[in-house]
PDB file of N, CA and C in Angstrom:
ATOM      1  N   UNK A   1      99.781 173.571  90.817  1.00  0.00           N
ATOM      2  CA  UNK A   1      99.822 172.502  91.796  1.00  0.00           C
ATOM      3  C   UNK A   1      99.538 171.177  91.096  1.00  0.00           C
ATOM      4  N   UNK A   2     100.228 170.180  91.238  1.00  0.00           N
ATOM      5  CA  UNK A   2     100.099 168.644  90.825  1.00  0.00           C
ATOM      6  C   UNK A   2      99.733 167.934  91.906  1.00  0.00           C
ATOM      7  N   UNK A   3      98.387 167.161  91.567  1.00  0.00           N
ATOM      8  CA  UNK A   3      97.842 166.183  92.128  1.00  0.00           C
ATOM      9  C   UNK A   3      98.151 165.245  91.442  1.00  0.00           C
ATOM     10  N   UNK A   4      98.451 164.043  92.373  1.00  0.00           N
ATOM     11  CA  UNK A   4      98.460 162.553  92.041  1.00  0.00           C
ATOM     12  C   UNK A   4      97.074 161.693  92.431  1.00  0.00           C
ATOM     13  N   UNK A   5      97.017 160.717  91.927  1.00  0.00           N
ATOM     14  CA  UNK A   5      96.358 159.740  91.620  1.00  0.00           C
ATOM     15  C   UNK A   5      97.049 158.440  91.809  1.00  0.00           C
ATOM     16  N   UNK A   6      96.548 157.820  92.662  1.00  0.00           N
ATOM     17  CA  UNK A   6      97.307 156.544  92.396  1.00  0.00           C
ATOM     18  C   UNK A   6      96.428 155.264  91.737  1.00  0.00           C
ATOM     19  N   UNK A   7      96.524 154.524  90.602  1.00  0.00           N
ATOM     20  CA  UNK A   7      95.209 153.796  90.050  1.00  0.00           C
ATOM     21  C   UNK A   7      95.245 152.482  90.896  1.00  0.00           C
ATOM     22  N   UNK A   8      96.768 152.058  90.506  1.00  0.00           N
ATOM     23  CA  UNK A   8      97.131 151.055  91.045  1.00  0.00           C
ATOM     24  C   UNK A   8      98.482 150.559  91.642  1.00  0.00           C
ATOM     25  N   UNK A   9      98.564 149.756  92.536  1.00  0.00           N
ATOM     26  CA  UNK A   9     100.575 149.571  92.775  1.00  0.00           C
ATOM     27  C   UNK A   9     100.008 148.266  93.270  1.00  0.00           C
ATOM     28  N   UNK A  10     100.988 147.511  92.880  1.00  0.00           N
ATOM     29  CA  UNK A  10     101.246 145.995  93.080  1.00  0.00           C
ATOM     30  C   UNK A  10     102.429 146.366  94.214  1.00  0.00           C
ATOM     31  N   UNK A  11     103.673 146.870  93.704  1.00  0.00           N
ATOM     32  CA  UNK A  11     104.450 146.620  93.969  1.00  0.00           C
ATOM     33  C   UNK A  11     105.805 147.864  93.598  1.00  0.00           C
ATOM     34  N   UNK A  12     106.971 148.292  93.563  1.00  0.00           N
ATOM     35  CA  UNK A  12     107.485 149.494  93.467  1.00  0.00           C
ATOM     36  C   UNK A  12     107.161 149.306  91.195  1.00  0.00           C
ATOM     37  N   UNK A  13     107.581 147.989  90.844  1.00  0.00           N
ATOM     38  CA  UNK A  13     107.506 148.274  89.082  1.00  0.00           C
ATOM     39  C   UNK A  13     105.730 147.831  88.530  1.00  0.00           C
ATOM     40  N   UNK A  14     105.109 147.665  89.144  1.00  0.00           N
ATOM     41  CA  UNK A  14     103.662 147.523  88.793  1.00  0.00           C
ATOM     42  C   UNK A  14     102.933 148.350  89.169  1.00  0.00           C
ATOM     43  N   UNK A  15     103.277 149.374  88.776  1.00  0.00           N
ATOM     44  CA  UNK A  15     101.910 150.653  89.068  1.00  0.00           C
ATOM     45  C   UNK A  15     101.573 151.361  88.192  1.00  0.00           C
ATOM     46  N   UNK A  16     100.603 152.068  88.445  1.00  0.00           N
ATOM     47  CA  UNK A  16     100.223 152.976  87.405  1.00  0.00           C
ATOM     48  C   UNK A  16      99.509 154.357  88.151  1.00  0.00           C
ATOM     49  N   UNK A  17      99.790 155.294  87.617  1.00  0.00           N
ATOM     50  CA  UNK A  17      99.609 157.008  88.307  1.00  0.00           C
ATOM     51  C   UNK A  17      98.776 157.640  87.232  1.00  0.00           C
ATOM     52  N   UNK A  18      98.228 158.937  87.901  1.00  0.00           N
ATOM     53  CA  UNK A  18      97.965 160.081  87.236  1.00  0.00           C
ATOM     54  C   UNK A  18      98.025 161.719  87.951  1.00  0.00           C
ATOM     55  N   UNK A  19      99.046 162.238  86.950  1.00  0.00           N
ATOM     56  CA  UNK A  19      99.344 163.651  87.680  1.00  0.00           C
ATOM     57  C   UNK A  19      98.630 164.649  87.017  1.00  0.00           C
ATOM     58  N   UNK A  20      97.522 165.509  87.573  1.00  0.00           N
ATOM     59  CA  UNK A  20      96.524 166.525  86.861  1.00  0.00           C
ATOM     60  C   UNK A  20      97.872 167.605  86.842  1.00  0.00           C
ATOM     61  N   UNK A  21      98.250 168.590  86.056  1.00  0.00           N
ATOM     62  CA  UNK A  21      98.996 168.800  85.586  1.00  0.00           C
ATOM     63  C   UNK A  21      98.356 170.292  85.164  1.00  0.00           C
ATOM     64  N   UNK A  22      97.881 171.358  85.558  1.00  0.00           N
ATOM     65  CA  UNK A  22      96.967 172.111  85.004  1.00  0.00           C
ATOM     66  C   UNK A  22      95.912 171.344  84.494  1.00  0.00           C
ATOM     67  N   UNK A  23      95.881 171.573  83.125  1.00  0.00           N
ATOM     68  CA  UNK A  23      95.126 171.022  81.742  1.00  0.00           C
ATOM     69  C   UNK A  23      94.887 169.588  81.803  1.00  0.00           C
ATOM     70  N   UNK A  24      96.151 169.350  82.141  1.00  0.00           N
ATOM     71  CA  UNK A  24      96.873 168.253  81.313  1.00  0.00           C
ATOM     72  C   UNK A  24      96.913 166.681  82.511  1.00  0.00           C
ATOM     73  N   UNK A  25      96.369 165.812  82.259  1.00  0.00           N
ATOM     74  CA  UNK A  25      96.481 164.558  82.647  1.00  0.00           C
ATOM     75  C   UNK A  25      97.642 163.915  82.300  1.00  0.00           C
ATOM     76  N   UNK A  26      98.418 163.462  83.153  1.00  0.00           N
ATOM     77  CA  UNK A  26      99.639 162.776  82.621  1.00  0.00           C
ATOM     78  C   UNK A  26      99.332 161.363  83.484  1.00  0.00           C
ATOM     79  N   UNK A  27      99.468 160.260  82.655  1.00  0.00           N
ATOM     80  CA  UNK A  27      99.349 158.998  83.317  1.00  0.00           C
ATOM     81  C   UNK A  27     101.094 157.780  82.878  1.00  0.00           C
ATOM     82  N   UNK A  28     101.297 157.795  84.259  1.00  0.00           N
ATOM     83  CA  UNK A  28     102.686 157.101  84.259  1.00  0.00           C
ATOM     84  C   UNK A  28     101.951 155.359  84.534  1.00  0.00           C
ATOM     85  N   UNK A  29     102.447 154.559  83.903  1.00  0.00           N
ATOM     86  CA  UNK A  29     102.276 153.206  83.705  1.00  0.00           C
ATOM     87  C   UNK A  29     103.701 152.269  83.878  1.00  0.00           C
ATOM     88  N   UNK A  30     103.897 151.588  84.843  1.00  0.00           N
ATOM     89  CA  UNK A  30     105.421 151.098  85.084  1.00  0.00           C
ATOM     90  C   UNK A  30     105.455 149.978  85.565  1.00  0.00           C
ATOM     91  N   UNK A  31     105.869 149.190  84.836  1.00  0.00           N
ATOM     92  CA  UNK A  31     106.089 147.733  84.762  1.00  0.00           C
ATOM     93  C   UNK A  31     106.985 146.808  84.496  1.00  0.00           C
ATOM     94  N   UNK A  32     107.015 145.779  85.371  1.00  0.00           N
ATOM     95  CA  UNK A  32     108.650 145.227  85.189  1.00  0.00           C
ATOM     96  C   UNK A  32     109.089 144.294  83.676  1.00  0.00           C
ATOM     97  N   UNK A  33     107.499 144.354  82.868  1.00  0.00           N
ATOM     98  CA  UNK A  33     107.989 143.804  81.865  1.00  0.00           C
ATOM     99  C   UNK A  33     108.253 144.944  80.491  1.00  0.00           C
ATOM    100  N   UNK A  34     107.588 146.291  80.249  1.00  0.00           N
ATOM    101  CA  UNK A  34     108.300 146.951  79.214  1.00  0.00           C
ATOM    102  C   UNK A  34     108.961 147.953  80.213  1.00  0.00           C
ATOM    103  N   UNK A  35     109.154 148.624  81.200  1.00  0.00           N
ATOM    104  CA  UNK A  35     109.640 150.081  82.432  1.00  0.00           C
ATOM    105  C   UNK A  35     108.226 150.513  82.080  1.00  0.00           C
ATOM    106  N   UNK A  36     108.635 152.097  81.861  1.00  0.00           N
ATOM    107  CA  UNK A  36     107.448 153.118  81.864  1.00  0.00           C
ATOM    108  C   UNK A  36     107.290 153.502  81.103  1.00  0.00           C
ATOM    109  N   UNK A  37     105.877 153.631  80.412  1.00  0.00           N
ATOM    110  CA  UNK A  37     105.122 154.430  79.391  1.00  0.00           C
ATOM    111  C   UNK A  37     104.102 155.571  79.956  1.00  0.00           C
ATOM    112  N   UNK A  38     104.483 156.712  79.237  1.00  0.00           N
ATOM    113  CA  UNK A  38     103.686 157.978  79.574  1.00  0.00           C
ATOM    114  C   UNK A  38     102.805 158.618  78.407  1.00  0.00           C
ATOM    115  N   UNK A  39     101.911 158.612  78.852  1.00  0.00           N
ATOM    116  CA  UNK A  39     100.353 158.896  77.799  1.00  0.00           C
ATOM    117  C   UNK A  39     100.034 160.395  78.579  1.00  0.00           C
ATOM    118  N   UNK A  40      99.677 161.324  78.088  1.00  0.00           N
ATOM    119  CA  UNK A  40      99.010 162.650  78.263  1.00  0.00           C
ATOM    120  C   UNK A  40      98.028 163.022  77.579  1.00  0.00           C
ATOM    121  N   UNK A  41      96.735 163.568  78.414  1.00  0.00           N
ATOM    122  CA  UNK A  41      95.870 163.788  77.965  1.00  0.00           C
ATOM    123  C   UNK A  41      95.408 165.119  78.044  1.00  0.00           C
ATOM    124  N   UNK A  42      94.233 165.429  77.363  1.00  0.00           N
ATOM    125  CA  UNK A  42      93.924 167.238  77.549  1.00  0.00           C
ATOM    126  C   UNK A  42      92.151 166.405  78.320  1.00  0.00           C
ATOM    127  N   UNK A  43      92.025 166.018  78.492  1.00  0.00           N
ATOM    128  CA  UNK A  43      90.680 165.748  78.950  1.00  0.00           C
ATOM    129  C   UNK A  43      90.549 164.388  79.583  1.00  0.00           C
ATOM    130  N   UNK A  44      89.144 164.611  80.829  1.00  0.00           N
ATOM    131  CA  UNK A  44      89.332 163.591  81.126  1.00  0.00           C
ATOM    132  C   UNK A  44      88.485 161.918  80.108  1.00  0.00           C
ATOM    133  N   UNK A  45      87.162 162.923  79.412  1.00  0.00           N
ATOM    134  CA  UNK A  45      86.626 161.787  78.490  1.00  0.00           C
ATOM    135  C   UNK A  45      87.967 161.606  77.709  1.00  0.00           C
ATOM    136  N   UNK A  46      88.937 161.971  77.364  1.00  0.00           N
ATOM    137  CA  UNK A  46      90.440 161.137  76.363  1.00  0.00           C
ATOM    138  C   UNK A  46      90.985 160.211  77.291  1.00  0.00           C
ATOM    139  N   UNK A  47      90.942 160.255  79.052  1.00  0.00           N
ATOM    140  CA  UNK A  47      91.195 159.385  79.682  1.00  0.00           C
ATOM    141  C   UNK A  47      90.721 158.157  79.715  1.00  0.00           C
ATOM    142  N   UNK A  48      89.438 158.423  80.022  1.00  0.00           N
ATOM    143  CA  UNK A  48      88.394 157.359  80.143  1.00  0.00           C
ATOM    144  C   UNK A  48      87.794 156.189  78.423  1.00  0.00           C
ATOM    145  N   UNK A  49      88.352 156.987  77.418  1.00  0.00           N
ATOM    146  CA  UNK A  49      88.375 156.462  76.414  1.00  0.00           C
ATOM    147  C   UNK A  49      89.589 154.983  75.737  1.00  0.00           C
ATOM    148  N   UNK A  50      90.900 155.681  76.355  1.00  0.00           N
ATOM    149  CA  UNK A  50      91.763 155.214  76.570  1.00  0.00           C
ATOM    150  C   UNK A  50      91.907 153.857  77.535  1.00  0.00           C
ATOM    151  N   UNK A  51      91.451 154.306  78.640  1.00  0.00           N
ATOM    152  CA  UNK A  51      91.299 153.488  79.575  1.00  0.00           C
ATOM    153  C   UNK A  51      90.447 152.246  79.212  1.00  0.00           C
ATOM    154  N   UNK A  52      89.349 152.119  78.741  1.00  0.00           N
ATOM    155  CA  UNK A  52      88.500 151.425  78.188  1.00  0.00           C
ATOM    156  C   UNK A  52      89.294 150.842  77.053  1.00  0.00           C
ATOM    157  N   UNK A  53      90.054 150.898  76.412  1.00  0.00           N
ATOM    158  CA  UNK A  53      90.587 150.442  75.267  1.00  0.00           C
ATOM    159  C   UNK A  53      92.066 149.732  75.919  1.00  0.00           C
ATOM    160  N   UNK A  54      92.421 150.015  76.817  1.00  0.00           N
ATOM    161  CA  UNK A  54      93.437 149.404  77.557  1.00  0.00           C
ATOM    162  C   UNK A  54      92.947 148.284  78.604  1.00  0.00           C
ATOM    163  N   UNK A  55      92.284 148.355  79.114  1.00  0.00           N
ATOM    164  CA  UNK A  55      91.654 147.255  80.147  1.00  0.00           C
ATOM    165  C   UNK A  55      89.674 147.155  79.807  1.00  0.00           C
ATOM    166  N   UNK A  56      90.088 146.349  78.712  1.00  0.00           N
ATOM    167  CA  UNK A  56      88.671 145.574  77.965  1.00  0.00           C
ATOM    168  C   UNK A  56      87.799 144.970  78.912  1.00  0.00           C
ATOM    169  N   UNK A  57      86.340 145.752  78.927  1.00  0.00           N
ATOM    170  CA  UNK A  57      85.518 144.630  80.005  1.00  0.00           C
ATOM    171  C   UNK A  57      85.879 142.669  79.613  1.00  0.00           C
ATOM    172  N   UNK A  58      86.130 142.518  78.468  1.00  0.00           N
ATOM    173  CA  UNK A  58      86.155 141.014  77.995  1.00  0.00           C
ATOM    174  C   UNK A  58      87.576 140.339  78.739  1.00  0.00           C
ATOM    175  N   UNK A  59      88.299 141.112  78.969  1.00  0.00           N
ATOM    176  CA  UNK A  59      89.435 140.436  79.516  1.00  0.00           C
ATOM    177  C   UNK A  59      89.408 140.273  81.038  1.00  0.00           C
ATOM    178  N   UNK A  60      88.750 140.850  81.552  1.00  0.00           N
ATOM    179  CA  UNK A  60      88.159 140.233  83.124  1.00  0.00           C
ATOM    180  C   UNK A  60      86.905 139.818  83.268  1.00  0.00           C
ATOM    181  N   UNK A  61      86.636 138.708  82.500  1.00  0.00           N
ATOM    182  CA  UNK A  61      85.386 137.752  82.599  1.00  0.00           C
ATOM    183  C   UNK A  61      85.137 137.200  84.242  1.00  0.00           C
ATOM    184  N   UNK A  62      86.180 137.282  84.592  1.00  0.00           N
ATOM    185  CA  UNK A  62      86.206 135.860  85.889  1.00  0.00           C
ATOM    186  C   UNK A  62      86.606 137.128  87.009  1.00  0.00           C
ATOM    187  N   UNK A  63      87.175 138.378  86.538  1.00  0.00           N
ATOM    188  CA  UNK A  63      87.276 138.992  87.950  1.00  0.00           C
ATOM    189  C   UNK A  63      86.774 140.888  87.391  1.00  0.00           C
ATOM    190  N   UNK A  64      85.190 140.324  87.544  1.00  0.00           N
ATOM    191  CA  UNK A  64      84.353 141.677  86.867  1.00  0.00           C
ATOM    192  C   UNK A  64      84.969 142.594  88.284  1.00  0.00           C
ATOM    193  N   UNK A  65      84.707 142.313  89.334  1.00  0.00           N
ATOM    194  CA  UNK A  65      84.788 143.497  90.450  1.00  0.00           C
ATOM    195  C   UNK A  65      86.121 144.009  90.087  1.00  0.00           C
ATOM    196  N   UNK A  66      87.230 143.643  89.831  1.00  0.00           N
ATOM    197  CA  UNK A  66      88.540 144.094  89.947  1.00  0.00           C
ATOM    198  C   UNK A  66      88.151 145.105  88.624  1.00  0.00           C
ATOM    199  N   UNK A  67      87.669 145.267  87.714  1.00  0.00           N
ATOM    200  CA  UNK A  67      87.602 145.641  86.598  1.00  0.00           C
ATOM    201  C   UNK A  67      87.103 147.084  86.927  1.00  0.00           C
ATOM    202  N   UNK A  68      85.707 147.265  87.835  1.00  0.00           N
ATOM    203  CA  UNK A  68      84.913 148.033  88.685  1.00  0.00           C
ATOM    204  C   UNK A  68      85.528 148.899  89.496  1.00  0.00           C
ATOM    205  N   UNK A  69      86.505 148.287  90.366  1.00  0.00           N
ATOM    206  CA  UNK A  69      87.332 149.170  91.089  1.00  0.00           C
ATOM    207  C   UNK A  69      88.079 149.873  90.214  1.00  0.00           C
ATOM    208  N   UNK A  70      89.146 149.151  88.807  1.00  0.00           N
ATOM    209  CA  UNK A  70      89.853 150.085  87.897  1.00  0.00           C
ATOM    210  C   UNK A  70      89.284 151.595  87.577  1.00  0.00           C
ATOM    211  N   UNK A  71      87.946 151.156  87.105  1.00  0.00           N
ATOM    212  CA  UNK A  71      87.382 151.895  86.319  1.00  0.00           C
ATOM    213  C   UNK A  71      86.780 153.205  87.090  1.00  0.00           C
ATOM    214  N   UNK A  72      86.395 152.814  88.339  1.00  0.00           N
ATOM    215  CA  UNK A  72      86.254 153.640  89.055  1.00  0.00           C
ATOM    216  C   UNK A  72      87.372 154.673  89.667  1.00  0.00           C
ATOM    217  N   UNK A  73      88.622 154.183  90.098  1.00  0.00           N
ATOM    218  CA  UNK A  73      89.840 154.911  89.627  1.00  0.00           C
ATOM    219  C   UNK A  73      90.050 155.838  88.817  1.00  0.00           C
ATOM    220  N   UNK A  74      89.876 155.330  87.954  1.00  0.00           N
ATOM    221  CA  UNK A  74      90.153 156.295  86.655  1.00  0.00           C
ATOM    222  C   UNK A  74      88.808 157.614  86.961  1.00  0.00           C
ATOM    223  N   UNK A  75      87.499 157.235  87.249  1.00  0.00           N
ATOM    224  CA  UNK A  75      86.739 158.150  87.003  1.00  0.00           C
ATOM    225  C   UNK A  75      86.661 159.032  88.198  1.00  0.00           C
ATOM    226  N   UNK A  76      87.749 158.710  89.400  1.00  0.00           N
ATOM    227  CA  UNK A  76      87.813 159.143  90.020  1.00  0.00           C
ATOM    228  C   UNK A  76      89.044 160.796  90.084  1.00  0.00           C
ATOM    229  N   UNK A  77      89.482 160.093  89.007  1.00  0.00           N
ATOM    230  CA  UNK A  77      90.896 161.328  89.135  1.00  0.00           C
ATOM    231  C   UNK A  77      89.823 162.746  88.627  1.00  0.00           C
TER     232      UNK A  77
END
């Protein structure tokens, strides 16, 4: 059975997913400026590692809560 996750959607090309997959975390990322990139993981600390290295506490200085909700997302799948 595949569960989804939804992290985020702007809009139908600004979103980003995660399908538990058995094992396997699959996170779809889709955006109107590169399409879609797909990252798979075997764990969720490889998620949350990732994640942190993709959306830097330093790059939302001015909008910490939005950062909070991400992150919580993620630790939610």
């Amino acid at each position: 059975m595949i569960k989804k996750h939804e992290i985020y959607k702007k809009d139908n090309w600004n979103m980003m997913t995660i399908e538990v997959q058995g094992k396997y975390l699959v996170l779809r990322e889709i955006s109107d400026q590169w399409g879609e990139e797909t990252q798979t993981f075997l764990s969720r600390p490889a998620l949350m590692h990732w994640a942190n290295i993709r959306f830097p506490k330093e790059e939302f200085i001015d909008k910490e809560d939005e950062w909070r909700e991400l992150m919580a997302a993620f630790k939610g799948v």
